[in-house]
Protein backbone atom coordinates (compact mmCIF):
# COMPACT_ATOMS: atom_id res chain seq x y z
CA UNK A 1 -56.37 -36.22 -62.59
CA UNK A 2 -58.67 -39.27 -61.18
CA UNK A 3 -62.20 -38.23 -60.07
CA UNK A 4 -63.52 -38.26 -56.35
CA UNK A 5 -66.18 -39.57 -54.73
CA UNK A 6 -67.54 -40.06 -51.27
CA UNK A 7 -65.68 -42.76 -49.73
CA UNK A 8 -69.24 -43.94 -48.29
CA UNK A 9 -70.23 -42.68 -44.76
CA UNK A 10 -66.59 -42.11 -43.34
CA UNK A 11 -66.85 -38.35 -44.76
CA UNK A 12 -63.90 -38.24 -47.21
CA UNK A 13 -64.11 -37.87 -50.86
CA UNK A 14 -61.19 -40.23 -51.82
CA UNK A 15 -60.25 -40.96 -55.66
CA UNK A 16 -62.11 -43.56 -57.65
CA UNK A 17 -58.73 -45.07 -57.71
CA UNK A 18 -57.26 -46.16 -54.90
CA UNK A 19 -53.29 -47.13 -54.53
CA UNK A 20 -53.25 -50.75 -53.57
CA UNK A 21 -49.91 -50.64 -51.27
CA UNK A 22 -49.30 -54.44 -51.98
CA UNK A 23 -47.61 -53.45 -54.70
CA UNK A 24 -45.36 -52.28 -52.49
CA UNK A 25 -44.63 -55.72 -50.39
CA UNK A 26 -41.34 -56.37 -51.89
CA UNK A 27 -39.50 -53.12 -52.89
CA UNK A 28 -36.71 -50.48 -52.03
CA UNK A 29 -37.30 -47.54 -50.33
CA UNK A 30 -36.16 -45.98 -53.33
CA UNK A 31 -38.59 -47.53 -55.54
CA UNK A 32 -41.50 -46.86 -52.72
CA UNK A 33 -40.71 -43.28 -53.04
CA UNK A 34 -40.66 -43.24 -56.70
CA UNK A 35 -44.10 -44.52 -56.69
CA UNK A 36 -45.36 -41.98 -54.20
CA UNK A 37 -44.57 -39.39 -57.45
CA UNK A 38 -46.58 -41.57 -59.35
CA UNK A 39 -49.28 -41.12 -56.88
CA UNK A 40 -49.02 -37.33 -56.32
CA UNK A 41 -48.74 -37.00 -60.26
CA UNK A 42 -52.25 -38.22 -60.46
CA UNK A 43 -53.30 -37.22 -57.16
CA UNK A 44 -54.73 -40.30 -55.77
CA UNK A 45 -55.59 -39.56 -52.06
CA UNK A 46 -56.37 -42.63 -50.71
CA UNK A 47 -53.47 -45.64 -49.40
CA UNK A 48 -54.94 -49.48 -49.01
CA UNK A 49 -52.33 -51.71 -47.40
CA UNK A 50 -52.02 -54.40 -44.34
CA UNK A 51 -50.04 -56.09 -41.56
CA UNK A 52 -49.41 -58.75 -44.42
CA UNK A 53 -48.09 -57.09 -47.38
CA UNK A 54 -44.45 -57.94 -46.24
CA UNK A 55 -42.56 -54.49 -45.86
CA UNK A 56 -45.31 -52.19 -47.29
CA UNK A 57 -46.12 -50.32 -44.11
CA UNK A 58 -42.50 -49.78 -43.46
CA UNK A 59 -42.19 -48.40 -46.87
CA UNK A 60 -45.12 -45.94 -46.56
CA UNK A 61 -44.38 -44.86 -43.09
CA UNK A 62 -41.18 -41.86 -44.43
CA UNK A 63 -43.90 -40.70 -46.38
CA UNK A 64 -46.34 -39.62 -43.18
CA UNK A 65 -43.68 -37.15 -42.14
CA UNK A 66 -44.56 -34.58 -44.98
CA UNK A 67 -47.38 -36.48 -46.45
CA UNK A 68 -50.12 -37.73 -44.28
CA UNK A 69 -52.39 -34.58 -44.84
CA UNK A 70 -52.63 -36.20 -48.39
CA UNK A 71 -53.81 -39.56 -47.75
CA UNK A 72 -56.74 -41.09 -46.00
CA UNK A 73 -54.62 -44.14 -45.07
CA UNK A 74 -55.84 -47.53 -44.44
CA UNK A 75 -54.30 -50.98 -43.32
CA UNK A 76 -55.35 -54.19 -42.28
CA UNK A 77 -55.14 -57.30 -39.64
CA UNK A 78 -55.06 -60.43 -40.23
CA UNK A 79 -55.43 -61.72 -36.50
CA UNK A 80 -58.28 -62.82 -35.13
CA UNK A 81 -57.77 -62.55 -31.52
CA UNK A 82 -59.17 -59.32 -29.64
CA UNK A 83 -54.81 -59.79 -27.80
CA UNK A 84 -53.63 -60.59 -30.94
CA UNK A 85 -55.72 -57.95 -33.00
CA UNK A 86 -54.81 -55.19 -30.30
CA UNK A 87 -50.58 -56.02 -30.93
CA UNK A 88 -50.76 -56.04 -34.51
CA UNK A 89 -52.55 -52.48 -34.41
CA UNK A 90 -50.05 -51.16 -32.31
CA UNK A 91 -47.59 -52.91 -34.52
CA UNK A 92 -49.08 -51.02 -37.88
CA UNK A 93 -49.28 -47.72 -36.00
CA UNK A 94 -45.39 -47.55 -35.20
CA UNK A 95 -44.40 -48.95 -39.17
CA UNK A 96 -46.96 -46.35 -40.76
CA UNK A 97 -45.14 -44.23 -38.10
CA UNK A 98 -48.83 -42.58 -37.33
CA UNK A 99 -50.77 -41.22 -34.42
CA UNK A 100 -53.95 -42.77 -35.98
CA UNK A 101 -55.26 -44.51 -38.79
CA UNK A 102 -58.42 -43.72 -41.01
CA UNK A 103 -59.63 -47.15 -41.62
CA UNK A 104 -58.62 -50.53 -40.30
CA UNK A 105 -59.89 -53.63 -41.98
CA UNK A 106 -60.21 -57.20 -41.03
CA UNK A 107 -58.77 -59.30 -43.90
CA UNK A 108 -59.94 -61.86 -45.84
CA UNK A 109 -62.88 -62.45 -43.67
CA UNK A 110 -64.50 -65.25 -45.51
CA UNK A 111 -63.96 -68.69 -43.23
CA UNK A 112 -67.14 -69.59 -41.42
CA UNK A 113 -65.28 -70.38 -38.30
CA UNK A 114 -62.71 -68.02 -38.13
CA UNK A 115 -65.63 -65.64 -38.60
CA UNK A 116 -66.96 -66.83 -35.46
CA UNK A 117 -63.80 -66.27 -33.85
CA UNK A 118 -63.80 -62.20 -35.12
CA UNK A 119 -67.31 -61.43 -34.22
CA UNK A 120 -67.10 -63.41 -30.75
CA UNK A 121 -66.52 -61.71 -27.68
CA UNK A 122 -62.62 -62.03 -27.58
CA UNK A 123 -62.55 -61.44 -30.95
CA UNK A 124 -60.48 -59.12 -33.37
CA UNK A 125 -63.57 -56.85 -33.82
CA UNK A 126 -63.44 -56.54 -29.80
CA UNK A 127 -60.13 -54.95 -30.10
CA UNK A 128 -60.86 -52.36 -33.11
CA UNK A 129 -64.12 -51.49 -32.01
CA UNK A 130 -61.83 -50.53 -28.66
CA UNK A 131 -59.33 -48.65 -30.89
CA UNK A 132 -61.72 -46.74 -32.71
CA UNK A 133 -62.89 -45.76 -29.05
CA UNK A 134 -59.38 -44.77 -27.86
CA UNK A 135 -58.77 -42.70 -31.20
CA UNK A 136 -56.27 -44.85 -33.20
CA UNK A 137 -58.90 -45.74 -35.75
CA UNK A 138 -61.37 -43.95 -37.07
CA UNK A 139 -63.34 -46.58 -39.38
CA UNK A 140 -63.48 -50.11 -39.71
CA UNK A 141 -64.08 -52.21 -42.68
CA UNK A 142 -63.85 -56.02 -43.97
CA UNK A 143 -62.35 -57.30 -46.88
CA UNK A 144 -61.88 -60.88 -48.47
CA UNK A 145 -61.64 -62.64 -51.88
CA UNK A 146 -63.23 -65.98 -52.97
CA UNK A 147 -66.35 -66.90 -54.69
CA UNK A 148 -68.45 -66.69 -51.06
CA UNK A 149 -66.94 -63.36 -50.45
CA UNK A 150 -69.84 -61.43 -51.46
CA UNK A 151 -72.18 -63.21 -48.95
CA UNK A 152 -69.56 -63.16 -46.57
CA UNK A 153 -69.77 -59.69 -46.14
CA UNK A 154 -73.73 -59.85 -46.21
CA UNK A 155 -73.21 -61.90 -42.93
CA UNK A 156 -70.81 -59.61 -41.63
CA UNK A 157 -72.91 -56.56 -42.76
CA UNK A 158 -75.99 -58.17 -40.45
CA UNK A 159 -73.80 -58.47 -37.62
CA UNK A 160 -72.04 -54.92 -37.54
CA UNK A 161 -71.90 -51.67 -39.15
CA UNK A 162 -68.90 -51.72 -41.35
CA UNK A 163 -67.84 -48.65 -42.89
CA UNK A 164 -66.25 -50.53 -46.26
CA UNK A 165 -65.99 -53.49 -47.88
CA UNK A 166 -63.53 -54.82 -50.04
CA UNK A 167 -64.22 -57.73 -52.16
CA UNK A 168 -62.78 -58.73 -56.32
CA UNK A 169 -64.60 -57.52 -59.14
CA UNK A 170 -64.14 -58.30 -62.74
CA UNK A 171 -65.58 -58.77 -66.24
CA UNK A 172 -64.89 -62.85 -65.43
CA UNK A 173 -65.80 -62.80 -62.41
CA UNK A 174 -69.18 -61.22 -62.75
CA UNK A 175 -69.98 -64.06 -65.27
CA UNK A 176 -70.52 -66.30 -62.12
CA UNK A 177 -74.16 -66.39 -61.36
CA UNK A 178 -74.11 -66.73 -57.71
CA UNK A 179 -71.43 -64.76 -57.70
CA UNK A 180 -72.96 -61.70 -59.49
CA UNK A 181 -75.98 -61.93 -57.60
CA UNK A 182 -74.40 -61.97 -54.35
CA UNK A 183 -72.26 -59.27 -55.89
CA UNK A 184 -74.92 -57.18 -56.39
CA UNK A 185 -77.36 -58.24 -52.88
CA UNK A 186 -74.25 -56.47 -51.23
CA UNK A 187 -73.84 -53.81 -53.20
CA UNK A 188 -77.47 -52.77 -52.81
CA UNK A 189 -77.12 -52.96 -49.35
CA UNK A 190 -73.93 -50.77 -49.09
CA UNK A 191 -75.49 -48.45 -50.97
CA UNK A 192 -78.93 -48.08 -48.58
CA UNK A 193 -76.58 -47.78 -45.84
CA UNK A 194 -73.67 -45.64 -47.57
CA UNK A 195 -70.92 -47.94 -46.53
CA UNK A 196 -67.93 -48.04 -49.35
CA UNK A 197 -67.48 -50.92 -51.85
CA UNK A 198 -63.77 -51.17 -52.84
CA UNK A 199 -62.55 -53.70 -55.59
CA UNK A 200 -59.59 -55.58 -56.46
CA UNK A 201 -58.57 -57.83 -59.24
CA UNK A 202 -59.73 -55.34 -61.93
CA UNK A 203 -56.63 -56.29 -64.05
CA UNK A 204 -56.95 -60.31 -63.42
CA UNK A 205 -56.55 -61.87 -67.02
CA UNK A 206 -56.05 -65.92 -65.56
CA UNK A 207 -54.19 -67.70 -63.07
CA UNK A 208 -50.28 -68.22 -63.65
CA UNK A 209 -50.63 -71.67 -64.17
CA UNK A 210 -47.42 -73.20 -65.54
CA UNK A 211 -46.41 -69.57 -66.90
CA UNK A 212 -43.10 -67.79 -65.91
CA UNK A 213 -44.42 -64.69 -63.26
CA UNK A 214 -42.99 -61.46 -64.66
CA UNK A 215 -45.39 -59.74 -62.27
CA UNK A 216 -45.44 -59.51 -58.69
CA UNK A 217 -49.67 -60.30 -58.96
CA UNK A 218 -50.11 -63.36 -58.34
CA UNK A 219 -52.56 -63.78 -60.74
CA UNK A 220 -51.48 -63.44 -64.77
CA UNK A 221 -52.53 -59.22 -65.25
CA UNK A 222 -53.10 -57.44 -68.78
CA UNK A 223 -49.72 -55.50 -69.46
CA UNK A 224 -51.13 -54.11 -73.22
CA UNK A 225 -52.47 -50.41 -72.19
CA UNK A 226 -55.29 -50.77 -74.45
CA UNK A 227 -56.51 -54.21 -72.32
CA UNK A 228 -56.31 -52.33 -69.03
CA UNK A 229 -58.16 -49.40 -70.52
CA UNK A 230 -61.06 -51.66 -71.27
CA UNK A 231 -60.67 -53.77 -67.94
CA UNK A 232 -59.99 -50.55 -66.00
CA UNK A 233 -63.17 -48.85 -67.56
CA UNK A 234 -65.33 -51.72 -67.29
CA UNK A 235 -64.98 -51.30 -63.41
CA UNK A 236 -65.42 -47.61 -63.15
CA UNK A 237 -68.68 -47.89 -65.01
CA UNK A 238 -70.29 -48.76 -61.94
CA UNK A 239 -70.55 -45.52 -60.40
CA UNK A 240 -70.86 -46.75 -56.74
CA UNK A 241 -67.65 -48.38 -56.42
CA UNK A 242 -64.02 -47.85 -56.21
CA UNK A 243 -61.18 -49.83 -57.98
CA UNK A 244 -57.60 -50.62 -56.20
CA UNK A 245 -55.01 -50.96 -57.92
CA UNK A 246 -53.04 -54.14 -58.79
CA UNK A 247 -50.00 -55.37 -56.37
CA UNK A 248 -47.01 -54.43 -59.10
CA UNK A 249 -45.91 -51.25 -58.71
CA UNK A 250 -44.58 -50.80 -62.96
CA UNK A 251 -48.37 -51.63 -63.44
CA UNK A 252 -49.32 -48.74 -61.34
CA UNK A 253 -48.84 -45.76 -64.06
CA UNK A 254 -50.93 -47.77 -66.68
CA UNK A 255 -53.73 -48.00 -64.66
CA UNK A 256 -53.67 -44.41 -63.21
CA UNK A 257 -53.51 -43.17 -67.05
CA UNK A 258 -56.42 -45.71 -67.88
CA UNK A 259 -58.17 -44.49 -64.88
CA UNK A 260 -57.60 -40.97 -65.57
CA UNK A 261 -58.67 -41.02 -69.28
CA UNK A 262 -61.92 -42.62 -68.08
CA UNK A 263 -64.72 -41.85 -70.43
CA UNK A 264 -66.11 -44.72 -72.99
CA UNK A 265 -67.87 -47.63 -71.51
CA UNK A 266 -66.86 -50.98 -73.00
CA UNK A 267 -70.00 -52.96 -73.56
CA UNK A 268 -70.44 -56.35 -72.71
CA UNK A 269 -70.47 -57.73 -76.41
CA UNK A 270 -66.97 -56.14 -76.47
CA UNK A 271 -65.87 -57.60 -73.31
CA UNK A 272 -67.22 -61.60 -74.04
CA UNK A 273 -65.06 -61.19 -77.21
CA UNK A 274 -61.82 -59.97 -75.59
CA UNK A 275 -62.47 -62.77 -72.84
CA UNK A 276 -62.41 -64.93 -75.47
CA UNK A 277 -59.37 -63.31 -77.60
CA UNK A 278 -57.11 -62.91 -74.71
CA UNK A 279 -57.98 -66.12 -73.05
CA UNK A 280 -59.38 -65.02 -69.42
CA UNK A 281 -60.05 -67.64 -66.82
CA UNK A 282 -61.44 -66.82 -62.95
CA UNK A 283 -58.60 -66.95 -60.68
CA UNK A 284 -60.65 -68.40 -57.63
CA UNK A 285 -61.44 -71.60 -57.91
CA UNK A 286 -65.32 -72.94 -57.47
CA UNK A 287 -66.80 -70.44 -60.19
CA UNK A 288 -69.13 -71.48 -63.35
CA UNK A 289 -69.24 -69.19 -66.17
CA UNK A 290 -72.53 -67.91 -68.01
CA UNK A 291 -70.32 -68.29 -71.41
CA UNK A 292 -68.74 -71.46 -70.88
């Protein structure tokens, strides 16, 4: 089984590892239910999707019926209207076929202007601020990805009191100066206020490039057990955080077994060599590497 930990101020103790419902975008109802097994096998208790994630809500929603006791679900919009924000709630409540939803995020917040637009006063945070009022939310967070994402969220974080934030984290990544100090500005921050720091892109090995996908990430991911053992315990080493897992649903069981085996930390001697060995390149463009 995978570990739990306060899911920061919202009062739940969700798993370290949380099921990142992308994976579910483009998938049978069949094969949605076989990963909900895969879920209950390792009792992961906490659901991350969105309004985006092509059918993923309507995929998750048969499994409320007998489920939702199980799962502090979340979802996300990617309007920016208060009108707009307000229809695609009502929208995600009737496809997660729910009375309520734990946590609603705003996606990708990480434009300057369409920023403005959120935070203004017929905004999308207008309309879940309103929901969480009326009872169909409960907590709100922000999410994004992007080499500014980290002071993104600072912003946002000044502006309102966000339960979570969701934002990419990675041995590559972190080799980005600004990046890793942002990185870690925000996460001192979330953790004097006990808001929850979720991260994605724990498997990321490079961008596709001219390479045939076999994945449904759309960035290259390890597949070799032993790499996402060392990428998946590289993340969980920070004990403040929480890692989501990748958008392909046959990569799911590998990193619930990593996750669940959790116990040696791979150093960072060990990691610059693998980045090396297995050829790892940021996936966002605009970063500068320490090792480069």
């Amino acid at each position: 089984m995978i570990i739990k930990q306060k899911f920061g101020n919202t009062g739940h103790l969700s798993t370290r590892t949380i099921f990142g419902a992308a994976a579910l975008s483009n998938v049978t109802q069949d094969e949605a239910d076989q990963t909900l097994d895969v879920l209950l096998k390792y009792g992961v208790n906490h659901i991350d999707t969105a309004a985006g994630y092509g059918e993923s809500e309507l995929r998750i929603g048969p499994w409320m019926e007998k489920h939702r006791s199980k799962f502090f679900l979340a979802t996300k919009v990617f309007r920016r209207s208060y009108q707009d924000t307000r229809e695609q709630i009502e929208q995600s409540l009737k496809r997660l076929q729910v009375s309520s939803i734990d946590l609603i995020q705003i996606h990708n917040l990480i434009n300057p202007s369409s920023w403005e637009k959120v935070m203004g006063p017929d905004g999308a945070l207008k309309a879940l601020v309103e929901a969480r009022e009326q009872g169909f939310v409960k907590h709100i967070g922000i999410t994004g990805h992007g080499f500014n994402v980290a002071s993104m969220h600072i912003r946002s974080l000044e502006r309102f009191e966000f339960n979570s934030v969701l934002l990419p984290y990675n041995y590559i990544m972190m080799q980005d100066p600004k990046y890793a100090t942002d990185f870690e500005n925000l996460l001192k921050i979330c953790n004097n206020q006990n808001i929850a720091v979720q991260t994605i892109k724990s498997l990321a090995r490079r961008p596709w490039g001219n390479r045939k996908r076999i994945q449904a990430t759309w960035y290259e991911p390890f597949e070799d057990q032993t790499d996402i053992d060392r990428a998946v315990h590289w993340v969980l080493k920070r004990e403040e955080i929480f890692l989501n897992t990748s958008s392909d649903i046959h990569l799911l069981p590998k990193i619930l077994d990593a996750a669940s085996r959790f116990e040696i930390e791979p150093t960072d001697e060990e990691m610059k060599e693998k980045a090396s060995q297995l050829g790892m390149k940021p996936i966002f463009d605009g970063g500068t590497l320490l090792f480069e």
